[in-house]
PDB file of N, CA and C in Angstrom:
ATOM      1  N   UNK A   1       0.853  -1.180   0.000  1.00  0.00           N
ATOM      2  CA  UNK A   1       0.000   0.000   0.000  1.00  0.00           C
ATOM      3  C   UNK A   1       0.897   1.240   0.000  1.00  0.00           C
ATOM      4  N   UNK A   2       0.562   2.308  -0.561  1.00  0.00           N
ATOM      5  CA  UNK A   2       0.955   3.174  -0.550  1.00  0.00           C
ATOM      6  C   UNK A   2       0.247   4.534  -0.044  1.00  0.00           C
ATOM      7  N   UNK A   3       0.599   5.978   0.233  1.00  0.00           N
ATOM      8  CA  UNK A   3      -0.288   7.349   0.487  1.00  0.00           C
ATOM      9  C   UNK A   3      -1.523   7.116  -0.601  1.00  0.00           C
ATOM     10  N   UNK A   4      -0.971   7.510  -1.336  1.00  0.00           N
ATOM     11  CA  UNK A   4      -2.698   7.506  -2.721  1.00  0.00           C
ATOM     12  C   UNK A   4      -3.292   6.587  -2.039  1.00  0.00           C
ATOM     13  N   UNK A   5      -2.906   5.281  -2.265  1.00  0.00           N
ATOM     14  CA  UNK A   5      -3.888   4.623  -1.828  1.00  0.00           C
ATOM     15  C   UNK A   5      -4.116   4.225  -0.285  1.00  0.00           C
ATOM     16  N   UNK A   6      -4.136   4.332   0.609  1.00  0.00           N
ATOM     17  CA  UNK A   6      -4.593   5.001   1.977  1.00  0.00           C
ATOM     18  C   UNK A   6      -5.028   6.023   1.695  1.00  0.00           C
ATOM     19  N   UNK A   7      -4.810   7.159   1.161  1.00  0.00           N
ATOM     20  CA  UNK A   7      -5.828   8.078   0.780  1.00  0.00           C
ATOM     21  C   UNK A   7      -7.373   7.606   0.275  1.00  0.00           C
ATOM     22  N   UNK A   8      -7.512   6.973  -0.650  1.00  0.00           N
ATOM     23  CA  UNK A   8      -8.533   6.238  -1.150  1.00  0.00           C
ATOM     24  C   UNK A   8      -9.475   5.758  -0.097  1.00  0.00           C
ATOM     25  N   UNK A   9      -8.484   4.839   0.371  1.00  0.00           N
ATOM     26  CA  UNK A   9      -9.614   4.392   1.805  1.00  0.00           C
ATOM     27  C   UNK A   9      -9.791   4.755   2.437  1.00  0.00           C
ATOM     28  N   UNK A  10      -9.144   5.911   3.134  1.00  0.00           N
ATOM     29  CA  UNK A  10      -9.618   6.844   3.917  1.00  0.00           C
ATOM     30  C   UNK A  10     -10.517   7.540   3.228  1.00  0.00           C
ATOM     31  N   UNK A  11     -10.799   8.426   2.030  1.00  0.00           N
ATOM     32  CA  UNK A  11     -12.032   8.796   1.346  1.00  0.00           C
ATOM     33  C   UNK A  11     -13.151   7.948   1.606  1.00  0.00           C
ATOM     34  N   UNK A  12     -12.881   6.865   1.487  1.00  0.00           N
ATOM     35  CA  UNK A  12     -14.341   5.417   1.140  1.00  0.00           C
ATOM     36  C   UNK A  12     -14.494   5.190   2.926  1.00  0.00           C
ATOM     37  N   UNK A  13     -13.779   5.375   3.774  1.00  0.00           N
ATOM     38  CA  UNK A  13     -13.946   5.246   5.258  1.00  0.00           C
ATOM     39  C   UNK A  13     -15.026   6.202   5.728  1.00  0.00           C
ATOM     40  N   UNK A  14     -14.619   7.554   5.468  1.00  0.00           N
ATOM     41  CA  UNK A  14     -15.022   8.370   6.498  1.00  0.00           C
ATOM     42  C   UNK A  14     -16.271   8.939   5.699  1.00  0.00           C
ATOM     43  N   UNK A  15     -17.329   9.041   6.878  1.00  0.00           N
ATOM     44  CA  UNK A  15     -18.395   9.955   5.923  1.00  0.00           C
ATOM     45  C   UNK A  15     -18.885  11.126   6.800  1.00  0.00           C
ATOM     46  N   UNK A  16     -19.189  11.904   6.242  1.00  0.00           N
ATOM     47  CA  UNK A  16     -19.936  13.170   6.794  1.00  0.00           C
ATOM     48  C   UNK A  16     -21.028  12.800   7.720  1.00  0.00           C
ATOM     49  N   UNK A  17     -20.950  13.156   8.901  1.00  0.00           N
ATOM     50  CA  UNK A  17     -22.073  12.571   9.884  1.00  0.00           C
ATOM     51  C   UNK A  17     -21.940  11.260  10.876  1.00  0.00           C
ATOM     52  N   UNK A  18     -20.745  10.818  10.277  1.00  0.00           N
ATOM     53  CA  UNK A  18     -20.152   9.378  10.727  1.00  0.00           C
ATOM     54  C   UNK A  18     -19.842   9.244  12.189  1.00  0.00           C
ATOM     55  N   UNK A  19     -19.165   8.484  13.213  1.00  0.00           N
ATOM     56  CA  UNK A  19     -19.119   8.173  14.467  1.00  0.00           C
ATOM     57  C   UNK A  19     -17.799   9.046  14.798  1.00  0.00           C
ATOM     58  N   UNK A  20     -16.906   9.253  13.976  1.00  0.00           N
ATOM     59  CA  UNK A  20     -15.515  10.108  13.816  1.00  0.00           C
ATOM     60  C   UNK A  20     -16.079  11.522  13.623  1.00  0.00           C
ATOM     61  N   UNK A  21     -15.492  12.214  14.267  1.00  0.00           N
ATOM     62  CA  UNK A  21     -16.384  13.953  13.849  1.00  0.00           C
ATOM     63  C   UNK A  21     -14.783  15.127  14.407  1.00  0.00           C
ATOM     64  N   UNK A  22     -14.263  14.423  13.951  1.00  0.00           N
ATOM     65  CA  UNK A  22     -13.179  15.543  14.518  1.00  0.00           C
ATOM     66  C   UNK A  22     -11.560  15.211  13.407  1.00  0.00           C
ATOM     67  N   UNK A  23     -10.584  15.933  13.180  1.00  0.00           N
ATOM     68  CA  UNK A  23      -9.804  16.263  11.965  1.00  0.00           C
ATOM     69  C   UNK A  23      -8.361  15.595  12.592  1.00  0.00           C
ATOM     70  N   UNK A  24      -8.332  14.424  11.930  1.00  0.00           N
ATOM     71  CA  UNK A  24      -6.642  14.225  12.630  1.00  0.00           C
ATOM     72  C   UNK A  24      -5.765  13.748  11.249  1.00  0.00           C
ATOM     73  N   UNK A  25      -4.697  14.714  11.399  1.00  0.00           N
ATOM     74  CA  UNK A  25      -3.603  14.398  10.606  1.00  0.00           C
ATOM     75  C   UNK A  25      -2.332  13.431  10.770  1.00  0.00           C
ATOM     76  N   UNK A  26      -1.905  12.613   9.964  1.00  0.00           N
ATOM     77  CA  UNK A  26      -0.639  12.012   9.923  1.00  0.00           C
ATOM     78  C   UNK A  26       0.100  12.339   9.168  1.00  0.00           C
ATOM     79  N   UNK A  27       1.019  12.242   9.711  1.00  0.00           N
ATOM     80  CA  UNK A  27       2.316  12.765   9.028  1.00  0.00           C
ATOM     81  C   UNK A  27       3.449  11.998   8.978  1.00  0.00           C
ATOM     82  N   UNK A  28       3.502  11.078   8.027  1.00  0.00           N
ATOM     83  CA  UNK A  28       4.551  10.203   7.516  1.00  0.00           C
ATOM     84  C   UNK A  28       5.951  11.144   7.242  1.00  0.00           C
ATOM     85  N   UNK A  29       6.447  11.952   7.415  1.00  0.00           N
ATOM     86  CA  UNK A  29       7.698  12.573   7.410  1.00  0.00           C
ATOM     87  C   UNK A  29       7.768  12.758   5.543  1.00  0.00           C
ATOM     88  N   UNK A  30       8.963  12.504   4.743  1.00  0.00           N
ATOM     89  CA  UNK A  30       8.948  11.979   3.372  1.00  0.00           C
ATOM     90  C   UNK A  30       8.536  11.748   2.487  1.00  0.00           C
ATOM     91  N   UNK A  31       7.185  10.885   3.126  1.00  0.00           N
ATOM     92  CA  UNK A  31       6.322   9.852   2.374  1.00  0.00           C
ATOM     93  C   UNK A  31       5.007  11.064   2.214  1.00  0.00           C
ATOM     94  N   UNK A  32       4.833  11.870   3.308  1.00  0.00           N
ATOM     95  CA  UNK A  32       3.497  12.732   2.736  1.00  0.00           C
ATOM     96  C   UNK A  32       2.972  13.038   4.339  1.00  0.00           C
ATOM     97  N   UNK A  33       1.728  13.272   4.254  1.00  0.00           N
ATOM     98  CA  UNK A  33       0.634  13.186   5.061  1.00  0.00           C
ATOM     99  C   UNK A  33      -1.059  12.915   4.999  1.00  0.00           C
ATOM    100  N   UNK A  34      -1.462  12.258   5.714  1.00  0.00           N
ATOM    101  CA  UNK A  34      -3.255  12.411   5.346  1.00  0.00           C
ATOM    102  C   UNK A  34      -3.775  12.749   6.302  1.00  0.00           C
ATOM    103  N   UNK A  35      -4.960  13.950   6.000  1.00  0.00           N
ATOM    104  CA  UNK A  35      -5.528  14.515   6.664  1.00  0.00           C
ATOM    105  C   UNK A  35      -6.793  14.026   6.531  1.00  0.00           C
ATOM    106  N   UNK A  36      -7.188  13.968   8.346  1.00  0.00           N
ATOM    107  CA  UNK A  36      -9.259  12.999   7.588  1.00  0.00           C
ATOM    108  C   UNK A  36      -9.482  13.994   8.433  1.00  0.00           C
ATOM    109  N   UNK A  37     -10.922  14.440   7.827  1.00  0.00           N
ATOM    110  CA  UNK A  37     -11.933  15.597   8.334  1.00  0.00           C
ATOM    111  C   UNK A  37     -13.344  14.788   8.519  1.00  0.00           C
ATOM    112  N   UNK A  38     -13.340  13.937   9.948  1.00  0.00           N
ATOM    113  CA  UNK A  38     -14.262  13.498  10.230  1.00  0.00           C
ATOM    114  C   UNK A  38     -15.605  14.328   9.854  1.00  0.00           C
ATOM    115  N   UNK A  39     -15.729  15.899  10.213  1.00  0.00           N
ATOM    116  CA  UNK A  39     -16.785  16.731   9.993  1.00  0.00           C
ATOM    117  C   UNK A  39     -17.014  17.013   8.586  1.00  0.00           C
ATOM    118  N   UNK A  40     -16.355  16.960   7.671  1.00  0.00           N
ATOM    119  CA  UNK A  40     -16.604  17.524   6.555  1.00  0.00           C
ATOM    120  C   UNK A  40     -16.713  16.092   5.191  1.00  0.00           C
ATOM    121  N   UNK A  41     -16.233  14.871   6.343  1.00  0.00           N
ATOM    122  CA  UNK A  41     -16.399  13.576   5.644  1.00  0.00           C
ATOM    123  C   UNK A  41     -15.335  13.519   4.133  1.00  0.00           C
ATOM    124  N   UNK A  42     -14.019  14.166   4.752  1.00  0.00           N
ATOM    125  CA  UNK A  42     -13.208  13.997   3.503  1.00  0.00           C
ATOM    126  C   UNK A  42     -11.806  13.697   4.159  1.00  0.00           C
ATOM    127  N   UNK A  43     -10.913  12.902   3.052  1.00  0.00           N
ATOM    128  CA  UNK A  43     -10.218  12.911   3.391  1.00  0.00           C
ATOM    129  C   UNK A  43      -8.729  13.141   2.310  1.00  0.00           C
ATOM    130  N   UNK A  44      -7.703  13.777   2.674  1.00  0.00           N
ATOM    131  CA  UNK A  44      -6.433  14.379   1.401  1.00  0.00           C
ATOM    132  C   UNK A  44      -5.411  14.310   1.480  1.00  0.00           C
ATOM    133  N   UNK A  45      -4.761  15.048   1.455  1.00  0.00           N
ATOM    134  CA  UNK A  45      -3.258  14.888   1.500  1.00  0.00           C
ATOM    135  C   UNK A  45      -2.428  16.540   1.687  1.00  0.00           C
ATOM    136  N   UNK A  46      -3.674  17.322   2.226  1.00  0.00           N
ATOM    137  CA  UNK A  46      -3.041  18.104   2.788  1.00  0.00           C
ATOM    138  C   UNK A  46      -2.370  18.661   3.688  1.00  0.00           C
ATOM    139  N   UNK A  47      -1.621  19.501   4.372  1.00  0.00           N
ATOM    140  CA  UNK A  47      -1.439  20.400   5.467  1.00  0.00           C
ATOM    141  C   UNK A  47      -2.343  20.774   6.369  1.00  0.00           C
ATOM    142  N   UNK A  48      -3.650  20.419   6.379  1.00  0.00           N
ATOM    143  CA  UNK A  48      -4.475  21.337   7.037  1.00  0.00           C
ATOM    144  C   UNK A  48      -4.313  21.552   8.893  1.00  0.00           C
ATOM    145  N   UNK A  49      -5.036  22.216   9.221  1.00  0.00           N
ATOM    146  CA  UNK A  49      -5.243  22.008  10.778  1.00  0.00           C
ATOM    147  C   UNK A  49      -5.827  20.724  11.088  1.00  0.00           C
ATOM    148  N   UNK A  50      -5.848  20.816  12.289  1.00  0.00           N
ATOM    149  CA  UNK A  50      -6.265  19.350  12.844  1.00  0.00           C
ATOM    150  C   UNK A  50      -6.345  19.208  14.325  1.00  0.00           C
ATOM    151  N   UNK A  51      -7.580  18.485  14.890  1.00  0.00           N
ATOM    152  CA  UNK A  51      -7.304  18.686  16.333  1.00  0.00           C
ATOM    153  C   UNK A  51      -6.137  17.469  17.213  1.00  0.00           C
ATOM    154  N   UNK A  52      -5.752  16.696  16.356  1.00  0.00           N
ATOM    155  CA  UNK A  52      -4.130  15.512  16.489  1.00  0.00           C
ATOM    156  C   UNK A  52      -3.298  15.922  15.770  1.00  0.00           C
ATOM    157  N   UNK A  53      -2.335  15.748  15.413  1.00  0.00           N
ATOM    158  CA  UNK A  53      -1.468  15.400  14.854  1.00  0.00           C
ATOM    159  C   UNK A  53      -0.506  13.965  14.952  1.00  0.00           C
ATOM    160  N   UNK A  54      -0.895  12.846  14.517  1.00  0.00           N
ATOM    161  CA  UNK A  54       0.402  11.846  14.488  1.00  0.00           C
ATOM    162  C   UNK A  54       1.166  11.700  13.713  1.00  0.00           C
ATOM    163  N   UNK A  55       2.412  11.617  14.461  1.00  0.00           N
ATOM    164  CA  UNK A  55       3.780  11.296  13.426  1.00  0.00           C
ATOM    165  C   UNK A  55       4.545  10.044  13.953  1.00  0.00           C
ATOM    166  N   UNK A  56       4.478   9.376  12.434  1.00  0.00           N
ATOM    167  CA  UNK A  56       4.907   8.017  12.827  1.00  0.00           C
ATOM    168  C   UNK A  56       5.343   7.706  10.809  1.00  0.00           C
ATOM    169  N   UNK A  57       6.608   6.985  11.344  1.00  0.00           N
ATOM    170  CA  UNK A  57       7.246   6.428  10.408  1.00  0.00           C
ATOM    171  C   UNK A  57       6.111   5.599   9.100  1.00  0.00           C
ATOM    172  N   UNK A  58       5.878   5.536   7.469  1.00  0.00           N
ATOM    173  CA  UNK A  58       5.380   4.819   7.674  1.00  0.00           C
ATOM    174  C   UNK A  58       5.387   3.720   7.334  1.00  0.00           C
ATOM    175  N   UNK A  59       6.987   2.966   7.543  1.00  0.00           N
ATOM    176  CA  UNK A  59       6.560   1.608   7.844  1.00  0.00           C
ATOM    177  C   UNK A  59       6.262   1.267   9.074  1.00  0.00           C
ATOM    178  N   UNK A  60       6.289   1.724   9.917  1.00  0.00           N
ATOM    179  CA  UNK A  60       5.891   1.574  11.469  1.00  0.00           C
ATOM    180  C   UNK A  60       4.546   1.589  10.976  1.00  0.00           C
ATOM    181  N   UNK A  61       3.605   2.783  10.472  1.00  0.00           N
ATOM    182  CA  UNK A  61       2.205   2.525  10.205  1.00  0.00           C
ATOM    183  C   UNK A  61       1.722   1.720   9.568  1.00  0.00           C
ATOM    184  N   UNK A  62       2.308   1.313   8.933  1.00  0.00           N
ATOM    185  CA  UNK A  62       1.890   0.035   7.857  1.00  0.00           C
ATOM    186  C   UNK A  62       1.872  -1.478   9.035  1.00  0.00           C
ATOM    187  N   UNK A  63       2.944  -1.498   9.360  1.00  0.00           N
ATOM    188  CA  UNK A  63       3.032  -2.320  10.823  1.00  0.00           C
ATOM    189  C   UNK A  63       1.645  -2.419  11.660  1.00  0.00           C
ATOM    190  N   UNK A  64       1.427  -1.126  12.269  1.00  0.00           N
ATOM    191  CA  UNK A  64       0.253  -0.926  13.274  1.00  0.00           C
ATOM    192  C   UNK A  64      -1.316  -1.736  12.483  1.00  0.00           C
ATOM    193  N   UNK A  65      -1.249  -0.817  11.042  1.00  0.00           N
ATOM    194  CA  UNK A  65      -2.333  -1.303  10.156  1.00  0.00           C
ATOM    195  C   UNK A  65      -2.444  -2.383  10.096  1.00  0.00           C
ATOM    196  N   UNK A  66      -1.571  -3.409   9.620  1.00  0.00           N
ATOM    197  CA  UNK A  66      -1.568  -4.730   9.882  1.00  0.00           C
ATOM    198  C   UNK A  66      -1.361  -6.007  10.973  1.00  0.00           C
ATOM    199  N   UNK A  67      -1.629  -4.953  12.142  1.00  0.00           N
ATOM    200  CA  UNK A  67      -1.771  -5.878  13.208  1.00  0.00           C
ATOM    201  C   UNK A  67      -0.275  -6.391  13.569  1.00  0.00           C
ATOM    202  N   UNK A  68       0.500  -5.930  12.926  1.00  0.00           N
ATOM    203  CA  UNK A  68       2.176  -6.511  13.234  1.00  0.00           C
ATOM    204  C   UNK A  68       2.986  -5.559  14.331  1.00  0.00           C
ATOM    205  N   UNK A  69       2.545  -4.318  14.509  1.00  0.00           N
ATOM    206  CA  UNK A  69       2.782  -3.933  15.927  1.00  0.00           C
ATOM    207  C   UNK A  69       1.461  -2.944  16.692  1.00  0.00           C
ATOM    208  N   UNK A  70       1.870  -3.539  17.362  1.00  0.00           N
ATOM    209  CA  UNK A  70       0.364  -2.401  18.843  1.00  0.00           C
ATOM    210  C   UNK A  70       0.852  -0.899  18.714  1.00  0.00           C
ATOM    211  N   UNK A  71      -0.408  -0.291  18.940  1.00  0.00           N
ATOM    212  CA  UNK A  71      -0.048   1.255  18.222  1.00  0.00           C
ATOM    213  C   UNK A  71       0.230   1.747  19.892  1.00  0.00           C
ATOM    214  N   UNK A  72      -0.530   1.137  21.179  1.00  0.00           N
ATOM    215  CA  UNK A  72      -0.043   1.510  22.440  1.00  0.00           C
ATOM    216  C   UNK A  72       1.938   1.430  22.565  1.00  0.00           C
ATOM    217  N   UNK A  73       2.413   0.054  21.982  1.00  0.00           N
ATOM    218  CA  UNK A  73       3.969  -0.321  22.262  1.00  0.00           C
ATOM    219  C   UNK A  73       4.454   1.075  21.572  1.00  0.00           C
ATOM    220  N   UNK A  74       3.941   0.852  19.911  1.00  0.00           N
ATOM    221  CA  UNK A  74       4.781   2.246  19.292  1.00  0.00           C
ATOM    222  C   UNK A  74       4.849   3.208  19.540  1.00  0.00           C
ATOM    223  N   UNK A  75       3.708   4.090  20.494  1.00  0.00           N
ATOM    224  CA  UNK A  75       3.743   5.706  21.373  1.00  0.00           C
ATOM    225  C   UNK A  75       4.497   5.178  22.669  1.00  0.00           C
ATOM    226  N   UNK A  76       4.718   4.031  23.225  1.00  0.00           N
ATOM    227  CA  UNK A  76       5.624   3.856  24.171  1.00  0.00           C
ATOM    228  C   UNK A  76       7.325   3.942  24.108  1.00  0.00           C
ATOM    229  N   UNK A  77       7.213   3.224  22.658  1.00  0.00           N
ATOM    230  CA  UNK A  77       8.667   3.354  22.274  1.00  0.00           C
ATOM    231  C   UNK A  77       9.282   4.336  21.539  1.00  0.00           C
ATOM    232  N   UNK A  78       8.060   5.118  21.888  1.00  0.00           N
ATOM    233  CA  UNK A  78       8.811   6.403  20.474  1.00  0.00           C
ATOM    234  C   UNK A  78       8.548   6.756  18.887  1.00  0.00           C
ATOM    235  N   UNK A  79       7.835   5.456  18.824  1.00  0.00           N
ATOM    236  CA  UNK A  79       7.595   5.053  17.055  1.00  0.00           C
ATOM    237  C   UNK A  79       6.369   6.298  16.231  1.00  0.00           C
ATOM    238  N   UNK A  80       5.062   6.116  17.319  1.00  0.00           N
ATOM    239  CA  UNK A  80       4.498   6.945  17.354  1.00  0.00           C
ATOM    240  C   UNK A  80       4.306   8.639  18.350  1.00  0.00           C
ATOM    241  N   UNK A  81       4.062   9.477  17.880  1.00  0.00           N
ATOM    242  CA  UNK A  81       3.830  10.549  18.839  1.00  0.00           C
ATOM    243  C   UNK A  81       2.687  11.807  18.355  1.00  0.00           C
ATOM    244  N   UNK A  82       1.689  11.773  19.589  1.00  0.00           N
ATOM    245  CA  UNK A  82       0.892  12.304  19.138  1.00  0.00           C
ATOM    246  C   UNK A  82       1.188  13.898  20.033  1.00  0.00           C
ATOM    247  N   UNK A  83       0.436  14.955  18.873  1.00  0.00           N
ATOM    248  CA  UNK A  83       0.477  16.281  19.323  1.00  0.00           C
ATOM    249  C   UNK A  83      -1.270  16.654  19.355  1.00  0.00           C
ATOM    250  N   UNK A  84      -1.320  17.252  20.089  1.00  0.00           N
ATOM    251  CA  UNK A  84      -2.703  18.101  19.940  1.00  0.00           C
ATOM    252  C   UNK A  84      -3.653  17.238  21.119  1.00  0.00           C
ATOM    253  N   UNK A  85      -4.944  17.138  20.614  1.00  0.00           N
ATOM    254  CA  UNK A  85      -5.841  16.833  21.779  1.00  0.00           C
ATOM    255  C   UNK A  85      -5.693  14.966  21.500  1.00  0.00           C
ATOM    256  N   UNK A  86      -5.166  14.520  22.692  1.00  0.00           N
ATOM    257  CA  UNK A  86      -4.767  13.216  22.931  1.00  0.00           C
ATOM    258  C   UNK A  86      -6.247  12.158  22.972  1.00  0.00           C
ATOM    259  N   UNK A  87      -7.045  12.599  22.874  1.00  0.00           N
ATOM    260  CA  UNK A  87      -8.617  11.833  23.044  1.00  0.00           C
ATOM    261  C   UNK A  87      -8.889  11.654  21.427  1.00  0.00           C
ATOM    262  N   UNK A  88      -8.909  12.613  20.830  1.00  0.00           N
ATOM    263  CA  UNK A  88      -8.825  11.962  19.204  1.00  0.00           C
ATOM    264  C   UNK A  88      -8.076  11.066  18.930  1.00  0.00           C
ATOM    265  N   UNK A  89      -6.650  11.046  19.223  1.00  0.00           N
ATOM    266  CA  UNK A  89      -6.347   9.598  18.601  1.00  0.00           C
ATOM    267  C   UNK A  89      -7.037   8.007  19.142  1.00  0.00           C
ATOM    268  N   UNK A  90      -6.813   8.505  20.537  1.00  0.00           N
ATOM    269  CA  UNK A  90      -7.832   7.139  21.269  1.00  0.00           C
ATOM    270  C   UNK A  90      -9.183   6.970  20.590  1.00  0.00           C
ATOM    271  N   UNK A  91      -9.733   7.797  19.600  1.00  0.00           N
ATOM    272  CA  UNK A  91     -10.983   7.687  18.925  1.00  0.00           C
ATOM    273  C   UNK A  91     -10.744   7.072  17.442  1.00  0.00           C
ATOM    274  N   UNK A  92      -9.689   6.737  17.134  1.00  0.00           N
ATOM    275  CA  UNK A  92      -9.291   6.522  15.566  1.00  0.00           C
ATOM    276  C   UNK A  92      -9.483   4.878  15.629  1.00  0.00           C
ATOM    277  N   UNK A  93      -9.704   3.400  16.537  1.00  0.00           N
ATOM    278  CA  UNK A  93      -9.599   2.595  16.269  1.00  0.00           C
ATOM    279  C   UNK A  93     -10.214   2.119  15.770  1.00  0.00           C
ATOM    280  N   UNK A  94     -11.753   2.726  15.707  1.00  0.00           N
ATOM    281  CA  UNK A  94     -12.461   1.913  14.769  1.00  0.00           C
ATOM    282  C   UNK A  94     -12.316   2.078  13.034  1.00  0.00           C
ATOM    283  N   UNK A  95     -11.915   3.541  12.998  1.00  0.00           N
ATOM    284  CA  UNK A  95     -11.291   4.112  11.823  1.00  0.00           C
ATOM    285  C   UNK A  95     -10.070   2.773  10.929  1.00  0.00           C
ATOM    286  N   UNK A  96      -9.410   3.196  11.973  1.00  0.00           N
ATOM    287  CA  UNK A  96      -7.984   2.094  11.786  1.00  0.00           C
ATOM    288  C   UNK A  96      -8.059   0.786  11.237  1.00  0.00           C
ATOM    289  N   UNK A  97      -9.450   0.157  11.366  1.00  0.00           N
ATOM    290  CA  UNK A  97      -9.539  -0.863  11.207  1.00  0.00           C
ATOM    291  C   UNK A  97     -10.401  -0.886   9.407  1.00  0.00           C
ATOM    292  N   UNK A  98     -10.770  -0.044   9.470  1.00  0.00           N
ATOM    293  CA  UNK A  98     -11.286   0.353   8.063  1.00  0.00           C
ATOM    294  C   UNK A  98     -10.152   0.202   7.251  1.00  0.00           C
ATOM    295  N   UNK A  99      -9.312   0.778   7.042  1.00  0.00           N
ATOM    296  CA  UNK A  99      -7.965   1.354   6.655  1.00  0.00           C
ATOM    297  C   UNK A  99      -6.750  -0.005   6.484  1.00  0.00           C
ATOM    298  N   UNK A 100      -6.967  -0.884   7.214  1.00  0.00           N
ATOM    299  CA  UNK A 100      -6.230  -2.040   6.932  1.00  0.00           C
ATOM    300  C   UNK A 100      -6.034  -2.766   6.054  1.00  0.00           C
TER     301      UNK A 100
END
């Protein structure tokens, strides 16, 4: 898998009105970033604001996605790190699982 396509599924994931209602960005360093706008039911590859921010390697994310490492171990070890309001990311697992 690649950004475009995690982009994709994140488009086909999230919808306007959905159980997710709030904007969290990742930021793969290199590789890009995707931004999902739970409220506006979109999702891109921009810069935008966001009430998270995670940054995490992404083969580490590709890892997490596939169940090959715990996304709790990777913010323990450093892999992951979240900025902004820490309750949005704890809200992304059902997301996450879309996305796999």
């Amino acid at each position: 898998m690649d950004l475009a396509e995690l982009t994709a599924k994140a488009s086909a994931a999230i919808s306007a009105g959905g159980d997710f209602n709030k904007k969290v960005k990742f930021d793969f360093g290199d590789v890009g970033k995707l931004l999902i706008d739970g409220v506006g039911g979109t999702a891109d590859n921009s810069d935008g604001d966001a009430d998270a921010t995670i940054s995490v390697a992404w083969d580490d994310f590709l890892k997490i996605s596939q169940g090959a490492l715990d996304p709790t171990m990777a913010f323990m070890q450093g892999k992951l790190k979240v900025a902004g309001d820490m309750s949005v990311a704890m809200q992304l697992q059902n997301l996450m699982k879309k996305l796999a």
